[in-house]
Structure formats: structure tokens, C-alpha cells
C-alpha atoms as a PDB file:
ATOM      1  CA  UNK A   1     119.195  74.574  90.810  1.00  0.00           C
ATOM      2  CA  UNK A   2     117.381  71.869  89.753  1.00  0.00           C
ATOM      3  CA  UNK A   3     116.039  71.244  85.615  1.00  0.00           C
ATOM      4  CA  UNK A   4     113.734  69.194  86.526  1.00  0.00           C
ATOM      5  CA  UNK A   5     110.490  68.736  83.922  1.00  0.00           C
ATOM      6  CA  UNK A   6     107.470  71.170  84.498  1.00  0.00           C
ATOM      7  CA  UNK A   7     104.891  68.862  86.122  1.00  0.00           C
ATOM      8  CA  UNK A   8     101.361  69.586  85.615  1.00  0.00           C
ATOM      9  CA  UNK A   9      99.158  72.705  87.445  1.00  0.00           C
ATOM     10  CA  UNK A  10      97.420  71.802  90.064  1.00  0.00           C
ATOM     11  CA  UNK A  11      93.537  73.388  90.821  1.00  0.00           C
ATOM     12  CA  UNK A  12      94.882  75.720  93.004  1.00  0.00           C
ATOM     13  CA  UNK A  13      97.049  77.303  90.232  1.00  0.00           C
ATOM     14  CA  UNK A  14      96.357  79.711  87.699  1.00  0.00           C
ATOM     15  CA  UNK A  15      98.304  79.567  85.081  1.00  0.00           C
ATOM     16  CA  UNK A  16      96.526  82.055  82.838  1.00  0.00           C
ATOM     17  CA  UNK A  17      97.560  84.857  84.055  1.00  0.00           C
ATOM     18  CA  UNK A  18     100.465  87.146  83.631  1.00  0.00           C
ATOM     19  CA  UNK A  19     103.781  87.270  86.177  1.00  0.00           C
ATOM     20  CA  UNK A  20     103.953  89.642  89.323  1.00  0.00           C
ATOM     21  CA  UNK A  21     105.621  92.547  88.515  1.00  0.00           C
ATOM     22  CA  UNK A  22     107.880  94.376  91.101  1.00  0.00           C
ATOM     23  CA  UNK A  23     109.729  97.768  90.515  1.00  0.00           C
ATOM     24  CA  UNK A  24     112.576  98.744  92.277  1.00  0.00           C
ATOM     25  CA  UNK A  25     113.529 102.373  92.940  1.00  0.00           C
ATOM     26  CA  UNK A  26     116.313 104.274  94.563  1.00  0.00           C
ATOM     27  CA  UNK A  27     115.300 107.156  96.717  1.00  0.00           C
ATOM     28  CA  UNK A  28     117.175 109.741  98.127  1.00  0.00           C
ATOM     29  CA  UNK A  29     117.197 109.055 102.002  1.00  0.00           C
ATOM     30  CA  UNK A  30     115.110 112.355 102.818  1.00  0.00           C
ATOM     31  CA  UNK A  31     112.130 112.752 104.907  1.00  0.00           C
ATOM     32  CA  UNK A  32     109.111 112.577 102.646  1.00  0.00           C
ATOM     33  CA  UNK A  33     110.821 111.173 100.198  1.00  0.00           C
ATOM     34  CA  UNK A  34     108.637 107.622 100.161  1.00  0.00           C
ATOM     35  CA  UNK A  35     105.138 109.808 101.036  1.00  0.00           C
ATOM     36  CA  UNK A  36     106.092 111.570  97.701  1.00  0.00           C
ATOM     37  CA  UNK A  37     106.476 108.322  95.782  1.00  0.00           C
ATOM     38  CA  UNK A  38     103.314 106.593  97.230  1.00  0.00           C
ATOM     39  CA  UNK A  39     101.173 110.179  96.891  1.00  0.00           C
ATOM     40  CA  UNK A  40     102.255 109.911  93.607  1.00  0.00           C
ATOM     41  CA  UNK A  41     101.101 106.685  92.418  1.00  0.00           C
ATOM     42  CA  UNK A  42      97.753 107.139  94.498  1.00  0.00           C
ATOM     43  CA  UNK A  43      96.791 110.417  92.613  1.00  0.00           C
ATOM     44  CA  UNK A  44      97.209 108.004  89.574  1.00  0.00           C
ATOM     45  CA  UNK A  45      94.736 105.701  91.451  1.00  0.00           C
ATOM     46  CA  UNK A  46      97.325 103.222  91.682  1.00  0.00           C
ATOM     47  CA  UNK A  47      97.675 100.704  94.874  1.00  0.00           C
ATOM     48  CA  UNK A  48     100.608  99.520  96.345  1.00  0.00           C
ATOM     49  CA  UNK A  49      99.753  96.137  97.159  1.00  0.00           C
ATOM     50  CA  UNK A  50     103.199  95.226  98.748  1.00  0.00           C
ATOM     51  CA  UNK A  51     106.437  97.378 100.003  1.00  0.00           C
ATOM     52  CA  UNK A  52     110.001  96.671 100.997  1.00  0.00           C
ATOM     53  CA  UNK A  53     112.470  99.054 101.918  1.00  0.00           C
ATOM     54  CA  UNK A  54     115.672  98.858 102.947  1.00  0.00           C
ATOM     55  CA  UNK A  55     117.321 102.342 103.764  1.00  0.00           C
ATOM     56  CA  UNK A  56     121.135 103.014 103.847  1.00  0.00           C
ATOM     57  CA  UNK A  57     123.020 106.546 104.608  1.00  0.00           C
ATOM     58  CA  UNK A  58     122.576 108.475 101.383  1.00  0.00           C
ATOM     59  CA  UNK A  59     119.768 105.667 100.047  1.00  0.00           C
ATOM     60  CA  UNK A  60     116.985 103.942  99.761  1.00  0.00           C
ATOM     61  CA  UNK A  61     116.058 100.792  97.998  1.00  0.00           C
ATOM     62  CA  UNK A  62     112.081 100.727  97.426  1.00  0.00           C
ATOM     63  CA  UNK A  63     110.521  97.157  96.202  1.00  0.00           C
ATOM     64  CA  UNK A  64     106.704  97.396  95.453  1.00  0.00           C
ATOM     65  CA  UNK A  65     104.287  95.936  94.258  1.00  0.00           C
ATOM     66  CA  UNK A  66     101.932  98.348  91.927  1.00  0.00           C
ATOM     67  CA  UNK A  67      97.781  97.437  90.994  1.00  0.00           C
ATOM     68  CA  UNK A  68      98.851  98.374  87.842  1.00  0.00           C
ATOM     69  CA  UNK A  69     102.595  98.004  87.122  1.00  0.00           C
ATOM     70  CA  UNK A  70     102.536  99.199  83.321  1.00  0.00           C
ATOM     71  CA  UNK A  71     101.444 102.375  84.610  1.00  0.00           C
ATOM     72  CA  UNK A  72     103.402 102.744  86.749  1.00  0.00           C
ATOM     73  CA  UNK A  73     106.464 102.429  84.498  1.00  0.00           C
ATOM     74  CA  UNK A  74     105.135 104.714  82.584  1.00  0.00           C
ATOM     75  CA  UNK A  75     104.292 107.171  85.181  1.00  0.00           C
ATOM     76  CA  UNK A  76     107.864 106.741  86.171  1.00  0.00           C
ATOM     77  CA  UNK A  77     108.989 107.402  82.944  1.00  0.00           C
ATOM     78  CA  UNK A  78     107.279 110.360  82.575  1.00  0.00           C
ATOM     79  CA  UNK A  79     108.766 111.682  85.881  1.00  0.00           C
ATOM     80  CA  UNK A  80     112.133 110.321  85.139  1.00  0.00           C
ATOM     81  CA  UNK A  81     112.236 108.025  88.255  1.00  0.00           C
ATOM     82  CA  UNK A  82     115.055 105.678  87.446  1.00  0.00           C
ATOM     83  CA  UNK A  83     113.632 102.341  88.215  1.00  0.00           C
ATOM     84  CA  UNK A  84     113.943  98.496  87.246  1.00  0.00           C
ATOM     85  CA  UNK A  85     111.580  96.084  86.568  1.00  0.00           C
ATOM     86  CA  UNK A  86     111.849  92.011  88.027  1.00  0.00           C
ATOM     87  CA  UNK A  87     108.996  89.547  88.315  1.00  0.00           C
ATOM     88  CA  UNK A  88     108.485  88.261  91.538  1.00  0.00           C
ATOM     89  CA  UNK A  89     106.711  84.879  92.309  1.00  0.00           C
ATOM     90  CA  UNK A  90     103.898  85.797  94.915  1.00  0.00           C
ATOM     91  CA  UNK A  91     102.361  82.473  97.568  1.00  0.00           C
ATOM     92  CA  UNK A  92      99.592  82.562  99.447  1.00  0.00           C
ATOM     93  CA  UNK A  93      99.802  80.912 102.772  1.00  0.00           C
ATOM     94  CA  UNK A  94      97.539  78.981 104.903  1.00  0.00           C
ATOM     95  CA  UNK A  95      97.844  77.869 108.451  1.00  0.00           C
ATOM     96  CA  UNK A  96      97.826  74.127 107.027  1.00  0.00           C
ATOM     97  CA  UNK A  97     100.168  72.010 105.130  1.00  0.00           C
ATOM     98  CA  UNK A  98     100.305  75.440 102.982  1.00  0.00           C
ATOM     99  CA  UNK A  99     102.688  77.097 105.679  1.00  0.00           C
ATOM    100  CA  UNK A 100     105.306  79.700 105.206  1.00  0.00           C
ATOM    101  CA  UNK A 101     108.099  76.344 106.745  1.00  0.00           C
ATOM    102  CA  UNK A 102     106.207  74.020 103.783  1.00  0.00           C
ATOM    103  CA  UNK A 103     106.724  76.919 100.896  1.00  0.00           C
ATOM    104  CA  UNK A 104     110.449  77.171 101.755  1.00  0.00           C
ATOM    105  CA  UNK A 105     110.988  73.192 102.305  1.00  0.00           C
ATOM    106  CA  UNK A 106     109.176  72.843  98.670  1.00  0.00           C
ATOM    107  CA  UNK A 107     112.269  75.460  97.109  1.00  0.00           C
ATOM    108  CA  UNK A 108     114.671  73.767  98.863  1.00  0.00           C
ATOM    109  CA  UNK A 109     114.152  69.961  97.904  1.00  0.00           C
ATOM    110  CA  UNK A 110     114.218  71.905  94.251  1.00  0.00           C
ATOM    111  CA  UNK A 111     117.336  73.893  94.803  1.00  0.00           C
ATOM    112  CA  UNK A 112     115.780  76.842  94.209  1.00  0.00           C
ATOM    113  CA  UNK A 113     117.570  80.090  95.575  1.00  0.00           C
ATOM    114  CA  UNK A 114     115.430  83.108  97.335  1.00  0.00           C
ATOM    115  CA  UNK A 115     117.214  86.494  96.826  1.00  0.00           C
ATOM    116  CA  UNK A 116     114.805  87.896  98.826  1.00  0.00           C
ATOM    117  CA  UNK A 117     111.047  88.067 100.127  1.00  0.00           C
ATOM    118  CA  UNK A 118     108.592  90.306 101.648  1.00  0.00           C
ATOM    119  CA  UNK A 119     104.897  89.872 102.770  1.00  0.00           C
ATOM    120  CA  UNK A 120     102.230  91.742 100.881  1.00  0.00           C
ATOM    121  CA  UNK A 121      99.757  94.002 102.582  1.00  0.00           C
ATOM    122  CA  UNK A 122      96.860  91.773 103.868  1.00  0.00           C
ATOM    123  CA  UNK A 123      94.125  91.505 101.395  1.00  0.00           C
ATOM    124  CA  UNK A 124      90.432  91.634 103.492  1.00  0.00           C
ATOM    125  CA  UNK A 125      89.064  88.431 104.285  1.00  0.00           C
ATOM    126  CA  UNK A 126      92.170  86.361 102.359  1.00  0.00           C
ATOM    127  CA  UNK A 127      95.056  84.653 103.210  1.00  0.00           C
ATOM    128  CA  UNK A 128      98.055  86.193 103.716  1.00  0.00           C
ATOM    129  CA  UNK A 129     101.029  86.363 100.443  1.00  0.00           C
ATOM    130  CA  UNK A 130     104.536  86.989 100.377  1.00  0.00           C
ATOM    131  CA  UNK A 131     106.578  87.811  97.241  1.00  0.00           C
ATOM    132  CA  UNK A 132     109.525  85.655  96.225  1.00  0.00           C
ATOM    133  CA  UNK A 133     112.581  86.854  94.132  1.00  0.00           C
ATOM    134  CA  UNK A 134     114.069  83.519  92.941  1.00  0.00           C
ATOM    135  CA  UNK A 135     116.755  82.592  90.595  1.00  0.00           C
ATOM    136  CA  UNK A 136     114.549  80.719  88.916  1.00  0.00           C
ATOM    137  CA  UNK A 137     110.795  82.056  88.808  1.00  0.00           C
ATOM    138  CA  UNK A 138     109.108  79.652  86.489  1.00  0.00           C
ATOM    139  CA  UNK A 139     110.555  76.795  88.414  1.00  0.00           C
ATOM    140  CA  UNK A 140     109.734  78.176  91.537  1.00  0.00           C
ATOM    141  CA  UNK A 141     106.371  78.738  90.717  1.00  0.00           C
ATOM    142  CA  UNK A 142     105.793  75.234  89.116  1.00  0.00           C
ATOM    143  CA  UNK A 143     107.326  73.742  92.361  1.00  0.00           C
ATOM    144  CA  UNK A 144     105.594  75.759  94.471  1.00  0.00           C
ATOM    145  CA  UNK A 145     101.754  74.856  92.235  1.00  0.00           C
ATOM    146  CA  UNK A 146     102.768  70.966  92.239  1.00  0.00           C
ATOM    147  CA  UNK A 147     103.271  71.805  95.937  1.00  0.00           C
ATOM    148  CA  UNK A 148      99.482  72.980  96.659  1.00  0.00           C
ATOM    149  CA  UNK A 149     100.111  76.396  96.973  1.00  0.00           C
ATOM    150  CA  UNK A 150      98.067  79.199  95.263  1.00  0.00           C
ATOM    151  CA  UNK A 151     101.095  81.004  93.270  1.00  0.00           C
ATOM    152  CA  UNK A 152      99.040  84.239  92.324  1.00  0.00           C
ATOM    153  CA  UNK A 153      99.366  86.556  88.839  1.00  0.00           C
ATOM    154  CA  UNK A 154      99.107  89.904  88.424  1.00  0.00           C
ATOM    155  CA  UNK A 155      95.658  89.748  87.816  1.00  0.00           C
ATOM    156  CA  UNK A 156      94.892  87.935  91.499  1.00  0.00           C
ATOM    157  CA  UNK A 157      96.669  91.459  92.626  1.00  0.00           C
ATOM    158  CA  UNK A 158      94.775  93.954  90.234  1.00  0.00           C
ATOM    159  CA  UNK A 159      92.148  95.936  91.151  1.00  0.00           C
END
């Protein structure tokens, strides 16, 4: 990983708004189990604007990506749904020099490591975004700015 200096926002930036939050949940592998979670956050008018799952035997690891992840902790609080809470960088890509091959060649000449990634659900008449877990988030999302890409907050994702 590079410690390079923060170089300055570009227009396509916004750097006034808050981080992407992503929660992280194991589920019992059961039928219905990730209908219950969703129903749940949907009677609580809550959106889930991007979902990863990766299922094992007796598991499931959920990644999403609430409207409104402070209540949604708290929701999960309330219900005692074990859960942890990581901020994600989220891109939007164009079909341009804004490509998913120019995102990842941008984090690479800056040494940044990608734990993992997942593409949010389309948002109506937009671009499409995909969610970043990087060692370094701050970096990332300066490289990725300085870059050209649109690194969007949580408030881009809010609804």
C-alpha cells in the first residue's frame, strides 16, 4: 500500500458526504431465512440498495447495503441480529475511460488491496456502481476521485 499525499477532489467527487456503510450478517442456511431479513427491513421502509451472499453448509454470510444503515443497526439491535459494521467505497462506472478495467488499474498503480466487491442494484436511468472493501478506504477513494470516477456517499444511496 501506497502513503502517498491526498491529492485534490476532482468535480466528479463529493466529498461532503458521509462513507458507505455495509453490514454484514450471518444467517442460518434455512429456506426463508434471507426473505425474513429483507421483509424485515422493508416493513421498516428500508431499501437494500446492494446484496452479497455467499452461502456455506450451516451458513450464510449476508453483505448489504441499507437506505438507511443507522436504522438498520438499530433495528438489528433491537432484534438481536448479530451483525458488523465496515464502510465500503462505492464507484460508479461508465462505458468510457470510467470502466470497471480503469477503476481496478487506478488501485493497482496505488497498491491498494480489494477484499472484495459486489455490484449494487441498478439505480433507474444511472450508471451502474459496485462496492469496494479495501484495505485502505480513504486512499482508495482519493485514488479512485483523482482518477475521474464518481466515488458516491451514503447520501448518493439514500432515499
Amino acid at each position: 500500500m501506497t502513503t502517498s499525499k491526498p491529492q485534490p477532489q476532482s468535480a466528479t467527487s463529493n466529498p461532503a458526504g458521509s462513507p458507505v456503510k455495509q453490514l454484514s450478517v450471518f444467517l442460518h442456511n434455512r429456506v426463508g431465512a434471507l426473505m425474513s431479513l429483507v421483509k424485515l427491513l422493508t416493513e421498516h421502509r428500508i431499501e437494500v440498495m446492494g446484496l452479497s451472499l455467499q452461502d456455506t453448509t450451516e451458513l450464510a454470510l449476508v453483505r448489504l447495503i441499507p437506505s438507511d444503515p443507522e436504522t438498520t443497526e438499530l433495528l438489528f439491535i433491537e432484534k438481536g441480529i448479530p451483525h458488523v459494521v465496515f464502510p465500503v467505497t462505492v464507484v460508479e462506472l461508465r462505458e468510457t475511460e470510467h470502466s470497471l478495467v480503469h477503476a481496478l488499474s487506478a488501485l493497482l498503480s496505488a497498491e491498494i488491496n480489494i477484499d472484495f466487491t459486489y455490484a449494487l442494484f441498478a439505480r433507474p436511468g444511472q450508471h451502474p456502481v459496485f462496492a469496494l472493501h479495501l484495505d485502505s478506504p480513504e486512499v482508495g477513494a482519493e485514488v479512485l476521485s483523482s482518477a475521474g470516477f464518481k466515488v458516491l456517499t451514503q447520501e448518493d444511496l439514500s432515499r
